[in-house]
C-alpha atoms as a PDB file:
ATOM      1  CA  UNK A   1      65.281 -14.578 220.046  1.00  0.00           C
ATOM      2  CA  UNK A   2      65.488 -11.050 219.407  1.00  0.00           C
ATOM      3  CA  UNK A   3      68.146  -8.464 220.978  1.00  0.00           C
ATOM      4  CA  UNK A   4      67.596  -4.871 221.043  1.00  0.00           C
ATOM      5  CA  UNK A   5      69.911  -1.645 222.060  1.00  0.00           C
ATOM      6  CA  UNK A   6      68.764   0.866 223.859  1.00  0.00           C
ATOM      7  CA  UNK A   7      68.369   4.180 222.445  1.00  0.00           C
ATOM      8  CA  UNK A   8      66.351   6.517 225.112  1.00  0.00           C
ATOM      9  CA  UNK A   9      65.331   5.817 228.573  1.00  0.00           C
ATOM     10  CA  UNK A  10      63.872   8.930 229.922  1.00  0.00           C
ATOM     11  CA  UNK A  11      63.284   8.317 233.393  1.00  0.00           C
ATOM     12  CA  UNK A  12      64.205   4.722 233.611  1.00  0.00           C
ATOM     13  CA  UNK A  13      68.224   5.537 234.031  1.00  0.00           C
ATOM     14  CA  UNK A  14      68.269   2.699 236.194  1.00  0.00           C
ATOM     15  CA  UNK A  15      67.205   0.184 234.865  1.00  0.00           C
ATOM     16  CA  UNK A  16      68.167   0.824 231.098  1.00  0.00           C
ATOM     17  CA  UNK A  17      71.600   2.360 229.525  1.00  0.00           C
ATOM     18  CA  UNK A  18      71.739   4.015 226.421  1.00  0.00           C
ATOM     19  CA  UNK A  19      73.947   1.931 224.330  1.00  0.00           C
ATOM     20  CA  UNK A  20      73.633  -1.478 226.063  1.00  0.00           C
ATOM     21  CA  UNK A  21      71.896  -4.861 224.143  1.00  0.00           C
ATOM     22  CA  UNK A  22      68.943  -5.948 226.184  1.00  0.00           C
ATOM     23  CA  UNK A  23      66.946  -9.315 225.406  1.00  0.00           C
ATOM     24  CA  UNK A  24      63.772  -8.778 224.261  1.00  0.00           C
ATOM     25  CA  UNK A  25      61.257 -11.571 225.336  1.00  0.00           C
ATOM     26  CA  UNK A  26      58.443 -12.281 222.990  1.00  0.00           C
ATOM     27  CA  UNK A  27      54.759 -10.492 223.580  1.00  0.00           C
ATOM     28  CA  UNK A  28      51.302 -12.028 224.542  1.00  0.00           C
ATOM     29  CA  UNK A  29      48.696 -10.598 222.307  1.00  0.00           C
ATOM     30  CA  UNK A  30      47.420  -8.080 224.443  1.00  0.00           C
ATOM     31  CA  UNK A  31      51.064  -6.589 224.483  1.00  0.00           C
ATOM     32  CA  UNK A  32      51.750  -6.848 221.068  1.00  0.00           C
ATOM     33  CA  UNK A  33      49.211  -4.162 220.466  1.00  0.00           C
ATOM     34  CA  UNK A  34      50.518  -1.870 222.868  1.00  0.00           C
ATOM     35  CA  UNK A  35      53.557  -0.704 221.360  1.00  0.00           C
ATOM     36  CA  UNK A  36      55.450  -1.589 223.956  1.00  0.00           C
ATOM     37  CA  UNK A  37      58.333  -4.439 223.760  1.00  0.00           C
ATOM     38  CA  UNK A  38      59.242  -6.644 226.988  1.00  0.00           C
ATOM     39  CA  UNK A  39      63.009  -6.870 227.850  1.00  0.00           C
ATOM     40  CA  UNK A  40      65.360  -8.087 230.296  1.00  0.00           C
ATOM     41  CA  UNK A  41      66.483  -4.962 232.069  1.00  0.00           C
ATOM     42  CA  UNK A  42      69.365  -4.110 234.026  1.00  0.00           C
ATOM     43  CA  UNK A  43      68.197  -5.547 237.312  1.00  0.00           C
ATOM     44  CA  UNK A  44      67.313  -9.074 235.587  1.00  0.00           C
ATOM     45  CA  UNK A  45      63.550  -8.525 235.175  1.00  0.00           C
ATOM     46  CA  UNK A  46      61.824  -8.168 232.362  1.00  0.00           C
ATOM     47  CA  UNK A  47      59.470  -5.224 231.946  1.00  0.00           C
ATOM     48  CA  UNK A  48      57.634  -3.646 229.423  1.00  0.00           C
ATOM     49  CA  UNK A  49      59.135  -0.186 227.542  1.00  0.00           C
ATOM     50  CA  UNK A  50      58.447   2.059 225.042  1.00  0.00           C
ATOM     51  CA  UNK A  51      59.385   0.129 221.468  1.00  0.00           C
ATOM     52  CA  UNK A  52      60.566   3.473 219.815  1.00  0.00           C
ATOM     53  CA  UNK A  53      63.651   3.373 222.961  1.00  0.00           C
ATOM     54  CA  UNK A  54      65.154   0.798 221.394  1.00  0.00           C
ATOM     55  CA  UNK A  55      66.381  -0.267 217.978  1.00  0.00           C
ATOM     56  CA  UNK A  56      67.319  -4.309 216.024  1.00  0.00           C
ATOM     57  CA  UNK A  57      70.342  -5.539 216.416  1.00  0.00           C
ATOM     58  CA  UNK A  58      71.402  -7.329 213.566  1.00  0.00           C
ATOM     59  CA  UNK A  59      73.433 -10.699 214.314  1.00  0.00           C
ATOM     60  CA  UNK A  60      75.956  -9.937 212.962  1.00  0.00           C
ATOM     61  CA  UNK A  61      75.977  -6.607 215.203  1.00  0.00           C
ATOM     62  CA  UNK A  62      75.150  -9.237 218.164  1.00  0.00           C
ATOM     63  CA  UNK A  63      78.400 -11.606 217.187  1.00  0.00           C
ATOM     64  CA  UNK A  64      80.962  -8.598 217.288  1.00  0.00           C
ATOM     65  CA  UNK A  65      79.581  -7.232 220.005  1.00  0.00           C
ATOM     66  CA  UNK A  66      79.661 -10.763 221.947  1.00  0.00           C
ATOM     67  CA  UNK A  67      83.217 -11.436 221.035  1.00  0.00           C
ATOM     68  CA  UNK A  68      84.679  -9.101 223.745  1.00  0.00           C
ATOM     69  CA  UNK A  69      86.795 -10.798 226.049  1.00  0.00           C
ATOM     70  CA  UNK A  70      85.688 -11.411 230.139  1.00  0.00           C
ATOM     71  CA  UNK A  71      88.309 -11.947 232.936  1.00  0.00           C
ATOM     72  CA  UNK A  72      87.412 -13.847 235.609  1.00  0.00           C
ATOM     73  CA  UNK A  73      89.364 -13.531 238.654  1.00  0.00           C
ATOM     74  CA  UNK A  74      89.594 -16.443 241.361  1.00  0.00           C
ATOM     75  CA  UNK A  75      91.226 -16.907 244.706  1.00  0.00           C
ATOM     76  CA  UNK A  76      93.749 -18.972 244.913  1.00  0.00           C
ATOM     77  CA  UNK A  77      92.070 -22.434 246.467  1.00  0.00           C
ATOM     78  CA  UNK A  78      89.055 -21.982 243.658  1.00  0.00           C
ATOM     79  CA  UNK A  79      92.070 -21.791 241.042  1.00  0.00           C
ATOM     80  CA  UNK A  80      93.674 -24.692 242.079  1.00  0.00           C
ATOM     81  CA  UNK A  81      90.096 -27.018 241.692  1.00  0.00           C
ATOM     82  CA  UNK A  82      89.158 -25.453 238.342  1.00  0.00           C
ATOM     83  CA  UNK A  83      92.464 -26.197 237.127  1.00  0.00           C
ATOM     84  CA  UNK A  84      92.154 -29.900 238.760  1.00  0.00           C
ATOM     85  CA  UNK A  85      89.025 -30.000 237.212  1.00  0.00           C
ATOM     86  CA  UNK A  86      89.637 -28.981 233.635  1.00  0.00           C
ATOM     87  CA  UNK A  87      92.885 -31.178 233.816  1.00  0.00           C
ATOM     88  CA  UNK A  88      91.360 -34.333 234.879  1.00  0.00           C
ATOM     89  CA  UNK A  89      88.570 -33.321 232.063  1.00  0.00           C
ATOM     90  CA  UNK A  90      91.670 -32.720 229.591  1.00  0.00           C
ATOM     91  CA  UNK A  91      90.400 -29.175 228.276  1.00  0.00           C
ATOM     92  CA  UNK A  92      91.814 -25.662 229.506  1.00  0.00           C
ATOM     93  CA  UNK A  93      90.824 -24.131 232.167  1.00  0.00           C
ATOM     94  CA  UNK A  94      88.662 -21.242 229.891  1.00  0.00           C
ATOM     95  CA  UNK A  95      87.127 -23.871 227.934  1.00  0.00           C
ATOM     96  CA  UNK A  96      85.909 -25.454 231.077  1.00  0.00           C
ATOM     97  CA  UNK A  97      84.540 -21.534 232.506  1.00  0.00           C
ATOM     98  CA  UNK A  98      83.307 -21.004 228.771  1.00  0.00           C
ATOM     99  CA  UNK A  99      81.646 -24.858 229.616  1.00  0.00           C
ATOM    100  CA  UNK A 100      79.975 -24.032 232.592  1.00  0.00           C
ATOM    101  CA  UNK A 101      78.444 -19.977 231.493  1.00  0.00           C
ATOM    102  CA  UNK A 102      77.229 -22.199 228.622  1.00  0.00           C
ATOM    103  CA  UNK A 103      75.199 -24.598 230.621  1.00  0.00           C
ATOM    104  CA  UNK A 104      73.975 -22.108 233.125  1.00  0.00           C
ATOM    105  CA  UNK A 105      72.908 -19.144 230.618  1.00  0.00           C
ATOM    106  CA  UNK A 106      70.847 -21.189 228.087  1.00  0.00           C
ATOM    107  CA  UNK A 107      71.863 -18.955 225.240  1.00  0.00           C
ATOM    108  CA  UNK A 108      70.765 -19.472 222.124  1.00  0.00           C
ATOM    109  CA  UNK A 109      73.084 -21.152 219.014  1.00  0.00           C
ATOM    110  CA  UNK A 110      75.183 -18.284 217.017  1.00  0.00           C
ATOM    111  CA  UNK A 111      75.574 -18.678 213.450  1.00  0.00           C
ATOM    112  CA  UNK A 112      79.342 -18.441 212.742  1.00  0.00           C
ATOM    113  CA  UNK A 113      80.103 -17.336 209.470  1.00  0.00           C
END
């Protein structure tokens, strides 16, 4: 799997940043000869842009950039059952979140080096 940033958008401000990592998806043949690359844009669905907008990001690029820390805020009674959760489990409650983004995101395996 492939990640590119974006690097021009002319006319798509909305659904591509300048600077942001998008997912590219991989081509059918008929695509692949159009110059064009298919990514997962800012509203979820994947579309076909422009390849010169974007550039490779390299994985190590990708790891750094996917080591930023997320806060995730929950009310008090959804606190209490992750926490009853995660305890019962015998893990923390960020390993259990961390767990559960995991499962539903499907990413792929990061080389750690």
């Amino acid at each position: 799997m492939k990640y590119l940033r974006c690097i021009n958008n002319p006319g798509n401000e909305a659904s591509l940043v300048v600077g942001r990592i998008y997912r590219m998806l991989p081509l059918s043949p008929v695509e692949e000869e159009s110059g064009m690359v298919r990514v997962v844009d800012n509203e979820g669905e994947d579309y076909l842009y422009p390849s010169p907008w974007f550039e490779v990001v390299s994985e190590q690029e990708l790891t750094a950039a996917l080591s930023e820390s997320v806060t995730v805020h929950l009310n008090g009674r959804t606190h209490i059952a992750v926490r009853d959760i995660a305890n019962a489990r015998g893990v923390s409650i960020s390993s259990l979140v961390r767990e559960w983004i995991d499962e539903r995101l499907d990413l792929p395996e990061m080389e750690m080096s």
